[in-house]
PDB file of N, CA and C in Angstrom:
ATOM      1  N   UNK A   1    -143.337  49.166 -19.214  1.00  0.00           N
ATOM      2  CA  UNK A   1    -142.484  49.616 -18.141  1.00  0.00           C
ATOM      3  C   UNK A   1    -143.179  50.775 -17.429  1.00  0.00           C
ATOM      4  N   UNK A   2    -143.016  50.249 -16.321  1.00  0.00           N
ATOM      5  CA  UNK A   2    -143.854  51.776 -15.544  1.00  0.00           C
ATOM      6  C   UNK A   2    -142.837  53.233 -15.607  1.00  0.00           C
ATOM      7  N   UNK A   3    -143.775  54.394 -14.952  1.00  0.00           N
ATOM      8  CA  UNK A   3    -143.100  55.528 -14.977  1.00  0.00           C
ATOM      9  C   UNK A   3    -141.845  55.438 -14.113  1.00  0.00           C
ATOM     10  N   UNK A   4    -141.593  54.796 -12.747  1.00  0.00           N
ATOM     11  CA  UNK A   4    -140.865  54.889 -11.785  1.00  0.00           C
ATOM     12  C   UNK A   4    -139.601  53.824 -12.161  1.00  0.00           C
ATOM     13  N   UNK A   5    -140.324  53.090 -12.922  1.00  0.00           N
ATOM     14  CA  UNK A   5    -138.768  52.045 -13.385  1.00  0.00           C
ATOM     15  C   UNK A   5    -137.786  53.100 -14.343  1.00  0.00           C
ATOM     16  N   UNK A   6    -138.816  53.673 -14.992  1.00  0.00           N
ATOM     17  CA  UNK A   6    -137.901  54.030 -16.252  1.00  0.00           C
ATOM     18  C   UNK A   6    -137.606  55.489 -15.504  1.00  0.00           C
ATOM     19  N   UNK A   7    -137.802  56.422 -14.905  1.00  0.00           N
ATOM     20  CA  UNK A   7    -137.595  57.186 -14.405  1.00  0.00           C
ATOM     21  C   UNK A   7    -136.836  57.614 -13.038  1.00  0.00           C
ATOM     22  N   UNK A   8    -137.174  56.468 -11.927  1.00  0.00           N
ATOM     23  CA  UNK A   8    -136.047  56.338 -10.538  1.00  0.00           C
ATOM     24  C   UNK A   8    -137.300  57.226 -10.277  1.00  0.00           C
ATOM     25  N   UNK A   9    -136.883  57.270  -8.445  1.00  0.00           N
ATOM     26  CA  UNK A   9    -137.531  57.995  -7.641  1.00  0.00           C
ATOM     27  C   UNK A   9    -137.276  59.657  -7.862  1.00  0.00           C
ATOM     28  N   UNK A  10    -135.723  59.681  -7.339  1.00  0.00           N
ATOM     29  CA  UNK A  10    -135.521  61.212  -7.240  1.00  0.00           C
ATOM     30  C   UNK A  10    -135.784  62.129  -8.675  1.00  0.00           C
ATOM     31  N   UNK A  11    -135.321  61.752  -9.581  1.00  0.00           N
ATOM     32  CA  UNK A  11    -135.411  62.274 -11.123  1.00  0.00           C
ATOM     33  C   UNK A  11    -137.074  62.299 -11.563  1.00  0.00           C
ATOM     34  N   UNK A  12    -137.708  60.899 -10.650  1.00  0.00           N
ATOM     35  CA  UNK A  12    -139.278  60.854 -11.068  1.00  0.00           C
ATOM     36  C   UNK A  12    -139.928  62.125 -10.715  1.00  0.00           C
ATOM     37  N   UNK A  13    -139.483  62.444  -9.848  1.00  0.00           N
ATOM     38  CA  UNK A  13    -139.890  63.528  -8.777  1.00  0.00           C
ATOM     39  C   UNK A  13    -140.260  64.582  -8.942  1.00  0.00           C
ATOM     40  N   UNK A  14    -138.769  64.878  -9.867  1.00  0.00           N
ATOM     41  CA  UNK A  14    -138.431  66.133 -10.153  1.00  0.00           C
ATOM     42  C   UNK A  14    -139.147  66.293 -11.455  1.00  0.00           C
ATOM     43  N   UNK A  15    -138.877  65.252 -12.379  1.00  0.00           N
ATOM     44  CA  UNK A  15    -140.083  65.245 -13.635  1.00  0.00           C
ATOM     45  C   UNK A  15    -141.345  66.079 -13.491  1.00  0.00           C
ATOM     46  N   UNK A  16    -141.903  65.110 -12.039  1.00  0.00           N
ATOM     47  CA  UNK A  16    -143.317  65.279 -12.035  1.00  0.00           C
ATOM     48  C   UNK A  16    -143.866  66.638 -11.623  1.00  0.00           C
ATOM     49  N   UNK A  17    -142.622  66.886 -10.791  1.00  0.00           N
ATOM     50  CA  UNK A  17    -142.883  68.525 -10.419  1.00  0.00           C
ATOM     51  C   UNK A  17    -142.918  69.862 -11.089  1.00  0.00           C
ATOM     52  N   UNK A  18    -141.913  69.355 -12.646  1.00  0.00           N
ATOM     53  CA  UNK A  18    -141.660  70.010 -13.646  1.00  0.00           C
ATOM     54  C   UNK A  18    -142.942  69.990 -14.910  1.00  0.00           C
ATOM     55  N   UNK A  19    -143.206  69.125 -14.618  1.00  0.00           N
ATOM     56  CA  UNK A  19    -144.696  68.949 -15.394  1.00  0.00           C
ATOM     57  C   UNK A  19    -146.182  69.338 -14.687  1.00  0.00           C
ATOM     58  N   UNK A  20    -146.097  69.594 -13.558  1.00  0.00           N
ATOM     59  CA  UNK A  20    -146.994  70.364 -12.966  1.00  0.00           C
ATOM     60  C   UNK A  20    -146.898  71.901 -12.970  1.00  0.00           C
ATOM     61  N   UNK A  21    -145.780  72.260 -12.825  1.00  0.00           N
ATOM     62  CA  UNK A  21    -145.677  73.973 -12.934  1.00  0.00           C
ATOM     63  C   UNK A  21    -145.424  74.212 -13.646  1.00  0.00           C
ATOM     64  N   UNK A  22    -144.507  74.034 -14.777  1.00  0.00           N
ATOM     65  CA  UNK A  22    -143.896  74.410 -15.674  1.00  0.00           C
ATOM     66  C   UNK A  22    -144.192  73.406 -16.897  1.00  0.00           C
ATOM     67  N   UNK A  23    -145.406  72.842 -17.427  1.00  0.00           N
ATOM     68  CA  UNK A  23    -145.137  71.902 -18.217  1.00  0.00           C
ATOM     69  C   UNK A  23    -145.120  72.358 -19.494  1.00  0.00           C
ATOM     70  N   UNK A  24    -145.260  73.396 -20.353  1.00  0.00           N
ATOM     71  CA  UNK A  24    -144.118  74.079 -21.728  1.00  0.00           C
ATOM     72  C   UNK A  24    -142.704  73.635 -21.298  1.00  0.00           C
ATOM     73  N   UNK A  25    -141.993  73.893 -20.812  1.00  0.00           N
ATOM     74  CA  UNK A  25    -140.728  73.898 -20.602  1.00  0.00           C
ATOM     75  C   UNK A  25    -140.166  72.483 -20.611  1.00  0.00           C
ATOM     76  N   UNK A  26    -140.997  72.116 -19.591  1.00  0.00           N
ATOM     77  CA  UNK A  26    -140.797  70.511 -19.381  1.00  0.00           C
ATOM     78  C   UNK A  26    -140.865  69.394 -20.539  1.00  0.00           C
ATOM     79  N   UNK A  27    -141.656  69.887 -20.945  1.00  0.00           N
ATOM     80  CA  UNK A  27    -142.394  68.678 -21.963  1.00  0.00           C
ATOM     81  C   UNK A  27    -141.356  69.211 -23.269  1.00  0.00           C
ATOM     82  N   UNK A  28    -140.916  70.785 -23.500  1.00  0.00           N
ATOM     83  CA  UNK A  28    -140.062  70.922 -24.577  1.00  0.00           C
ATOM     84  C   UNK A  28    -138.534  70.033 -24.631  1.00  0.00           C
ATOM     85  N   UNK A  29    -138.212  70.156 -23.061  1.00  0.00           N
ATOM     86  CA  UNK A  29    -136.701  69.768 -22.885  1.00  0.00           C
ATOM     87  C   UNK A  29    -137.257  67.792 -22.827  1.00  0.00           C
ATOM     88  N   UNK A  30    -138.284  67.388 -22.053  1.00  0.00           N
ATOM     89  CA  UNK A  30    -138.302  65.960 -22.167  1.00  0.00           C
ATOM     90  C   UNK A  30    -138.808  65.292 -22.533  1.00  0.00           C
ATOM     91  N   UNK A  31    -139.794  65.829 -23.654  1.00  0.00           N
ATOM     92  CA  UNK A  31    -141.144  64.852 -23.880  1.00  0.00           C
ATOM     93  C   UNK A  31    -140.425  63.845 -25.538  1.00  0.00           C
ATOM     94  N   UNK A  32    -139.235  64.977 -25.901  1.00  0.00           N
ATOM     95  CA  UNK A  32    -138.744  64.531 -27.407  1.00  0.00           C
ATOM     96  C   UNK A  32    -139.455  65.051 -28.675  1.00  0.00           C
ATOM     97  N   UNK A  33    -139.425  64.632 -29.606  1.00  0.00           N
ATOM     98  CA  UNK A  33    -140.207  65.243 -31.191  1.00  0.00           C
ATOM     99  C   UNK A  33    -141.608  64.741 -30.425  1.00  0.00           C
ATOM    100  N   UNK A  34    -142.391  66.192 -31.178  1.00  0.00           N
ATOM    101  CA  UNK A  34    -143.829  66.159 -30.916  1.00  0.00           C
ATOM    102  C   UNK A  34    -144.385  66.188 -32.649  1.00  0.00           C
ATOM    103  N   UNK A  35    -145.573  65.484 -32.627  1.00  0.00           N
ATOM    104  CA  UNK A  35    -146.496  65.557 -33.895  1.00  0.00           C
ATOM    105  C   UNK A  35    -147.364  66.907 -33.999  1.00  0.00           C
ATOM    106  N   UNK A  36    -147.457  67.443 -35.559  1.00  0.00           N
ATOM    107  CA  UNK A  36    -148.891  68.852 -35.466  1.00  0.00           C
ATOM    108  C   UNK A  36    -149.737  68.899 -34.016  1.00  0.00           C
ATOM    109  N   UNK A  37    -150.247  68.039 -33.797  1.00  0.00           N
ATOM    110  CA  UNK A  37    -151.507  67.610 -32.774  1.00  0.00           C
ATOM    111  C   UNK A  37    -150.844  68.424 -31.563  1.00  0.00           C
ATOM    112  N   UNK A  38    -149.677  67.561 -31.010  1.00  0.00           N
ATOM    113  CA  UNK A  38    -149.006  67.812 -29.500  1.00  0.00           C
ATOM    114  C   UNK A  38    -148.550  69.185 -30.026  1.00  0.00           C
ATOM    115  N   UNK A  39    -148.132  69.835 -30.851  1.00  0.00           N
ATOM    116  CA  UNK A  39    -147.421  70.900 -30.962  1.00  0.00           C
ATOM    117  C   UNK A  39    -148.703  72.240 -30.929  1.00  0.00           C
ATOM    118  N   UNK A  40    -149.952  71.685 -31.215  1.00  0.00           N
ATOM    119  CA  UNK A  40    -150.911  72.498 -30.676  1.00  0.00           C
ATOM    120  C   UNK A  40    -150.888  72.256 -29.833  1.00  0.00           C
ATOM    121  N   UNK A  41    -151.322  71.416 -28.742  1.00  0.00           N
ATOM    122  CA  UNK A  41    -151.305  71.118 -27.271  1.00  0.00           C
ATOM    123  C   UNK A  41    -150.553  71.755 -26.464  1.00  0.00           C
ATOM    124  N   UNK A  42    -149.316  71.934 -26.964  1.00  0.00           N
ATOM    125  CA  UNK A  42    -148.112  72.296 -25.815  1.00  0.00           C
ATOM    126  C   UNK A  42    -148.580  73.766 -26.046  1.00  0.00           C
ATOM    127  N   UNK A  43    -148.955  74.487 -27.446  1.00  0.00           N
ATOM    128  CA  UNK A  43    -149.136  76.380 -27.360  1.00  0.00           C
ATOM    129  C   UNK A  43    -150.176  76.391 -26.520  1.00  0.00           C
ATOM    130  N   UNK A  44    -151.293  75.717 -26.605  1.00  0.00           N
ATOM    131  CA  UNK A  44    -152.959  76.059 -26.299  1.00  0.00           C
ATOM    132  C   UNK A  44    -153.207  75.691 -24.810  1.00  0.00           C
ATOM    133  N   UNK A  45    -153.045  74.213 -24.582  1.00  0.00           N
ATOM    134  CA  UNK A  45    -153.248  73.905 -23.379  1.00  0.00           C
ATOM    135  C   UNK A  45    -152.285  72.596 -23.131  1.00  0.00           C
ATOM    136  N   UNK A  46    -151.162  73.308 -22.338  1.00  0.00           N
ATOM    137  CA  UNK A  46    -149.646  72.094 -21.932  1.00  0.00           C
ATOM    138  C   UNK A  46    -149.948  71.228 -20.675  1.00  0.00           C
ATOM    139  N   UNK A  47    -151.199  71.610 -20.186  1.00  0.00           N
ATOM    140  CA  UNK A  47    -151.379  70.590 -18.854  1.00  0.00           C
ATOM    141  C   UNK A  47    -152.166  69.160 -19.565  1.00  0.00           C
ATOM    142  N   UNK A  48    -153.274  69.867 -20.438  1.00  0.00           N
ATOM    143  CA  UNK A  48    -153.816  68.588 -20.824  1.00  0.00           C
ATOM    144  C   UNK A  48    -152.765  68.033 -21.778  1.00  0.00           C
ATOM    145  N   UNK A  49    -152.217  67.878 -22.767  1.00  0.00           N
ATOM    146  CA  UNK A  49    -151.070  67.604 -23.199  1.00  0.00           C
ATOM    147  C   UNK A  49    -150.497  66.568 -22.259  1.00  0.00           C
ATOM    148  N   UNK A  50    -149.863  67.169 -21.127  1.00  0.00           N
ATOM    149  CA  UNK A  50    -149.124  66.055 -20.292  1.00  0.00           C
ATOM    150  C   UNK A  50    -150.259  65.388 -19.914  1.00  0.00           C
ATOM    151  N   UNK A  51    -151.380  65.441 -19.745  1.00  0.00           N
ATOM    152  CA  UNK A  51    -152.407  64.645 -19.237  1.00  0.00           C
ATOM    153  C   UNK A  51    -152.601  63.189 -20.286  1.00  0.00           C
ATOM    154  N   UNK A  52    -152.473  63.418 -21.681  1.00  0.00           N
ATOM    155  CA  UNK A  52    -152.985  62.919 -22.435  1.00  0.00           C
ATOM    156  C   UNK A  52    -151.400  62.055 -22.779  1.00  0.00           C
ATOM    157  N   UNK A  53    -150.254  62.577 -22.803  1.00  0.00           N
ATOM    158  CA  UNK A  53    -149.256  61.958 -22.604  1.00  0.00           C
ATOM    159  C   UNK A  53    -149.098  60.632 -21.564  1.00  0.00           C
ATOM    160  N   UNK A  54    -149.234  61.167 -20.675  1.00  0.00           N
ATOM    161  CA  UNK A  54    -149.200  60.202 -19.402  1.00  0.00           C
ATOM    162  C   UNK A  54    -150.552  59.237 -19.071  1.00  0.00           C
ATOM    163  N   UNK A  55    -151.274  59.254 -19.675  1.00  0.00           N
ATOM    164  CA  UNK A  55    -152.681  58.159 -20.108  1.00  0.00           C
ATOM    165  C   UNK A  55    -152.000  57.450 -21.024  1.00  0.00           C
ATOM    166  N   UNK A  56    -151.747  57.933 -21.994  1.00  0.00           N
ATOM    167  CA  UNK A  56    -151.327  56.919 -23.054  1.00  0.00           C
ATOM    168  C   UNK A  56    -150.323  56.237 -22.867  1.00  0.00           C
ATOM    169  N   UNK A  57    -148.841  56.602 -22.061  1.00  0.00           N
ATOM    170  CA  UNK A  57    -147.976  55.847 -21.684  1.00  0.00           C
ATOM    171  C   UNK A  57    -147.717  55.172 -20.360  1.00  0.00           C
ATOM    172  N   UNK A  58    -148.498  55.280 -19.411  1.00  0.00           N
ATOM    173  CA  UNK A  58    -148.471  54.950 -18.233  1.00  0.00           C
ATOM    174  C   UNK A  58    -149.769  54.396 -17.602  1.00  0.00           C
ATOM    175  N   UNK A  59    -151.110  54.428 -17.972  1.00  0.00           N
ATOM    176  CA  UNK A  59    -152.020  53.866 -17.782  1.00  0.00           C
ATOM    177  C   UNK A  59    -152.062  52.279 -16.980  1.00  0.00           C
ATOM    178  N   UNK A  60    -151.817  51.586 -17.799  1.00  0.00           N
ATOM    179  CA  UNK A  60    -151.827  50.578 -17.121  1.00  0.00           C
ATOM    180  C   UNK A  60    -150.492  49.983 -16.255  1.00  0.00           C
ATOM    181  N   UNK A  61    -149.492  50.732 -16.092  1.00  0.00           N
ATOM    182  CA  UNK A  61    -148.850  50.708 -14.845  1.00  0.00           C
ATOM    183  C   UNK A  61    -149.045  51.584 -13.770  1.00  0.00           C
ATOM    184  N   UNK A  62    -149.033  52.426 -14.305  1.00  0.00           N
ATOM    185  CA  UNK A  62    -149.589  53.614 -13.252  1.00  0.00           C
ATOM    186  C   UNK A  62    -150.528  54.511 -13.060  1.00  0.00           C
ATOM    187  N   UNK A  63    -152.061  53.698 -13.399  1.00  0.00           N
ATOM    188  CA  UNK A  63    -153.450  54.239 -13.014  1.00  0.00           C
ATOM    189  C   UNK A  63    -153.356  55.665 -12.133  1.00  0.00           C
ATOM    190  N   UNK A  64    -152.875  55.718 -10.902  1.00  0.00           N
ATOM    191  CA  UNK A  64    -153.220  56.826  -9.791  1.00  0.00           C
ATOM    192  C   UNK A  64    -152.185  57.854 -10.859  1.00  0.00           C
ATOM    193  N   UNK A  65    -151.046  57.666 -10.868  1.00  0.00           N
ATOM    194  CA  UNK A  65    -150.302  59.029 -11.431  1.00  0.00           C
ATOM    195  C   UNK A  65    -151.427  59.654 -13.035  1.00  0.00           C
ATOM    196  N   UNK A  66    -152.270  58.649 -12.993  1.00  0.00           N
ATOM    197  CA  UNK A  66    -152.505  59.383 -14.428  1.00  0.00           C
ATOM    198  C   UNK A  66    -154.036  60.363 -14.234  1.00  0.00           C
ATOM    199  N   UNK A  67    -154.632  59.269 -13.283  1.00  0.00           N
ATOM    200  CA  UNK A  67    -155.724  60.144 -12.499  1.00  0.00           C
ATOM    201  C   UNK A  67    -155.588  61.695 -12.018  1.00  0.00           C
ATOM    202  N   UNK A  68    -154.187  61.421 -11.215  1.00  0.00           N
ATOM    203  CA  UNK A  68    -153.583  62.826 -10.629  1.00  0.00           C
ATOM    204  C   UNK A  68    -152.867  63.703 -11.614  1.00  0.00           C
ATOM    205  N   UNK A  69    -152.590  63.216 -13.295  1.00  0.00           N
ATOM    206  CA  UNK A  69    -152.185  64.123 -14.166  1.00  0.00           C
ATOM    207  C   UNK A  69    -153.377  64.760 -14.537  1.00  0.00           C
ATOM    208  N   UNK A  70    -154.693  64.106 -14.988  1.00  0.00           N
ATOM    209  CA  UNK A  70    -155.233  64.345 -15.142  1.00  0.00           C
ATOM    210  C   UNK A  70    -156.349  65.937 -14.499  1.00  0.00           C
ATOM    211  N   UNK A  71    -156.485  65.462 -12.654  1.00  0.00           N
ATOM    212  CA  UNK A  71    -156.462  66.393 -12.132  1.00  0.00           C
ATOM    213  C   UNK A  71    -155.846  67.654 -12.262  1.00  0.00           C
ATOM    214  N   UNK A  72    -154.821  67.796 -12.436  1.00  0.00           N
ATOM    215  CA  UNK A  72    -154.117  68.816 -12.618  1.00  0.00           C
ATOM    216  C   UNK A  72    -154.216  69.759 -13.873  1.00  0.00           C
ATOM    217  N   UNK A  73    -154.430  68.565 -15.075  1.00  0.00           N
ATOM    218  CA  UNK A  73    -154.790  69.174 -16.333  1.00  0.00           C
ATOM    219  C   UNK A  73    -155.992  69.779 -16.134  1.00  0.00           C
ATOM    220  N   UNK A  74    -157.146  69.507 -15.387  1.00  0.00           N
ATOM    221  CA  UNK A  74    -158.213  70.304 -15.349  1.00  0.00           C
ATOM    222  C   UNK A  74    -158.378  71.277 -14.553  1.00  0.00           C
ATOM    223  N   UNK A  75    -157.758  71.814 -13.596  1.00  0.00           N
ATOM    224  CA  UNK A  75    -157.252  72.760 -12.635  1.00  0.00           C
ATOM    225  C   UNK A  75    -156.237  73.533 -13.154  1.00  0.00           C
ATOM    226  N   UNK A  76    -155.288  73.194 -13.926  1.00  0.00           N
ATOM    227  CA  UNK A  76    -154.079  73.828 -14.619  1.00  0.00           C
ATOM    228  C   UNK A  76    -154.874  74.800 -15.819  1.00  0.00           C
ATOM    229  N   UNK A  77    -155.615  74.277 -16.824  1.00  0.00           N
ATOM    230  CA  UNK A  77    -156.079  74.692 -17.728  1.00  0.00           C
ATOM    231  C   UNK A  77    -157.235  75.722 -17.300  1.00  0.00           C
ATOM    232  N   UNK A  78    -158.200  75.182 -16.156  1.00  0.00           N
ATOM    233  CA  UNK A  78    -159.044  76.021 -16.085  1.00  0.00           C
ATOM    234  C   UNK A  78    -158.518  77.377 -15.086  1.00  0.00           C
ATOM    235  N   UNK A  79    -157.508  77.518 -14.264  1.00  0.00           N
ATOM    236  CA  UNK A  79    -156.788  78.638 -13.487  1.00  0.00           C
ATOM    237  C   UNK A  79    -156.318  79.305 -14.196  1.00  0.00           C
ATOM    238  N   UNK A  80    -155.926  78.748 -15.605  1.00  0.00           N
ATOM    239  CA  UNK A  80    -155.295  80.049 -15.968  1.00  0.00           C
ATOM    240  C   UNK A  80    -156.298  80.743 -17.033  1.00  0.00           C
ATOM    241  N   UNK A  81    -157.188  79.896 -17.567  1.00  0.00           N
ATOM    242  CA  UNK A  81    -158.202  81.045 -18.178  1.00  0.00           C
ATOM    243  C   UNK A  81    -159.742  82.284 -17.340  1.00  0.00           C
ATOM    244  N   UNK A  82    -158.995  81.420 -15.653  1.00  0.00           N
ATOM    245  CA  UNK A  82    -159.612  81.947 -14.732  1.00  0.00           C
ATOM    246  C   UNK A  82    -158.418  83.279 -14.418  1.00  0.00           C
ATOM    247  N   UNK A  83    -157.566  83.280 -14.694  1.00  0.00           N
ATOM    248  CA  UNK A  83    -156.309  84.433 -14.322  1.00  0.00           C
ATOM    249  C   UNK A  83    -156.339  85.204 -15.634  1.00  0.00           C
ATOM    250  N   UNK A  84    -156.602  84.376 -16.294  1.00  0.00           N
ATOM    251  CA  UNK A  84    -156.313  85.519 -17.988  1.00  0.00           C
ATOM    252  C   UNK A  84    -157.920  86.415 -18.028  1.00  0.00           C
ATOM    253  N   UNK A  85    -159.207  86.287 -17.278  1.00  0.00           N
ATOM    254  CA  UNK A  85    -160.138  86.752 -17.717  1.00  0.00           C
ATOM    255  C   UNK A  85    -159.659  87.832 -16.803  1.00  0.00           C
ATOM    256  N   UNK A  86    -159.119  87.400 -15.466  1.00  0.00           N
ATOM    257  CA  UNK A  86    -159.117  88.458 -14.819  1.00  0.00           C
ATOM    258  C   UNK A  86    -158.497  89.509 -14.431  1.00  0.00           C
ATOM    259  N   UNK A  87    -157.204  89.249 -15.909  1.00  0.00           N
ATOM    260  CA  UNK A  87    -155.900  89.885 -15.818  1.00  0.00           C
ATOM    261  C   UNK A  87    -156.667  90.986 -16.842  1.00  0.00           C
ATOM    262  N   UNK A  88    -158.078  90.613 -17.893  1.00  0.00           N
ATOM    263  CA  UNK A  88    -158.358  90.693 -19.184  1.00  0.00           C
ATOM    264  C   UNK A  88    -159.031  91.866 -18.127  1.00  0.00           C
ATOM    265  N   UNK A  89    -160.146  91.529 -17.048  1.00  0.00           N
ATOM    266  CA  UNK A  89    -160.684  92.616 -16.782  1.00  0.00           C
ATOM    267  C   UNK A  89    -160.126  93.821 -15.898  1.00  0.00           C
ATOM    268  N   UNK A  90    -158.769  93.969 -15.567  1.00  0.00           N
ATOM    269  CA  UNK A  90    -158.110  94.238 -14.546  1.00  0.00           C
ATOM    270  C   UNK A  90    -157.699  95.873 -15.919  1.00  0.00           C
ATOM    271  N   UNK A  91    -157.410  95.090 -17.286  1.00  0.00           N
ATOM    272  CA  UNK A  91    -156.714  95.796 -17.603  1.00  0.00           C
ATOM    273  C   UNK A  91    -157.826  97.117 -18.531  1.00  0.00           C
ATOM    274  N   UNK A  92    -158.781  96.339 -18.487  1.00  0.00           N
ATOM    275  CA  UNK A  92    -159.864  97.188 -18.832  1.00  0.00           C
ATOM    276  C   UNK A  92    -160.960  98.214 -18.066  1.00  0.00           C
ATOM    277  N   UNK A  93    -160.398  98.155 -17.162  1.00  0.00           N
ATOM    278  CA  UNK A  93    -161.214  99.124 -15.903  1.00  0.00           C
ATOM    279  C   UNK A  93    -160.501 100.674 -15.798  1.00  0.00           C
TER     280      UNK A  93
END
């Protein structure tokens, strides 16, 4: 079943938007019981997490959304250790 059947448009939406900015939160309230593995994922890095979520369940219905999770997981993950070095050197000057 693809993402958009099982999800609808408007609710898809809002999912997807919730998993781009906020995906701790998101993935706590919708992703359901997580295994050791994901429960590191969601502390360490929650974009790839949803990245690796949404490959595994949506792949072959929905190639582009997973491409574009993906994107995000690598931009998500790398901005914020690009904000934490520079929050790191901000506070050390």
């Amino acid at each position: 079943m693809g993402y958009w059947d099982l999800h609808g448009q408007v609710w898809g939406i809002i999912l997807l938007l919730g998993f781009a900015i906020f995906p701790r939160i998101t993935t706590f309230f919708a992703a359901g019981p997580f295994g050791c593995l994901a429960w590191l994922g969601w502390v360490f890095a929650p974009h790839l997490l949803v990245a690796i979520c949404a490959t595994y369940m949506y792949w072959h219905t929905n190639p582009i959304l997973c491409v574009i999770a993906w994107f995000f997981a690598i931009a998500g993950t790398g901005g914020e250790g690009a904000a934490a070095k520079k929050g790191h050197k901000h506070l050390t000057k």
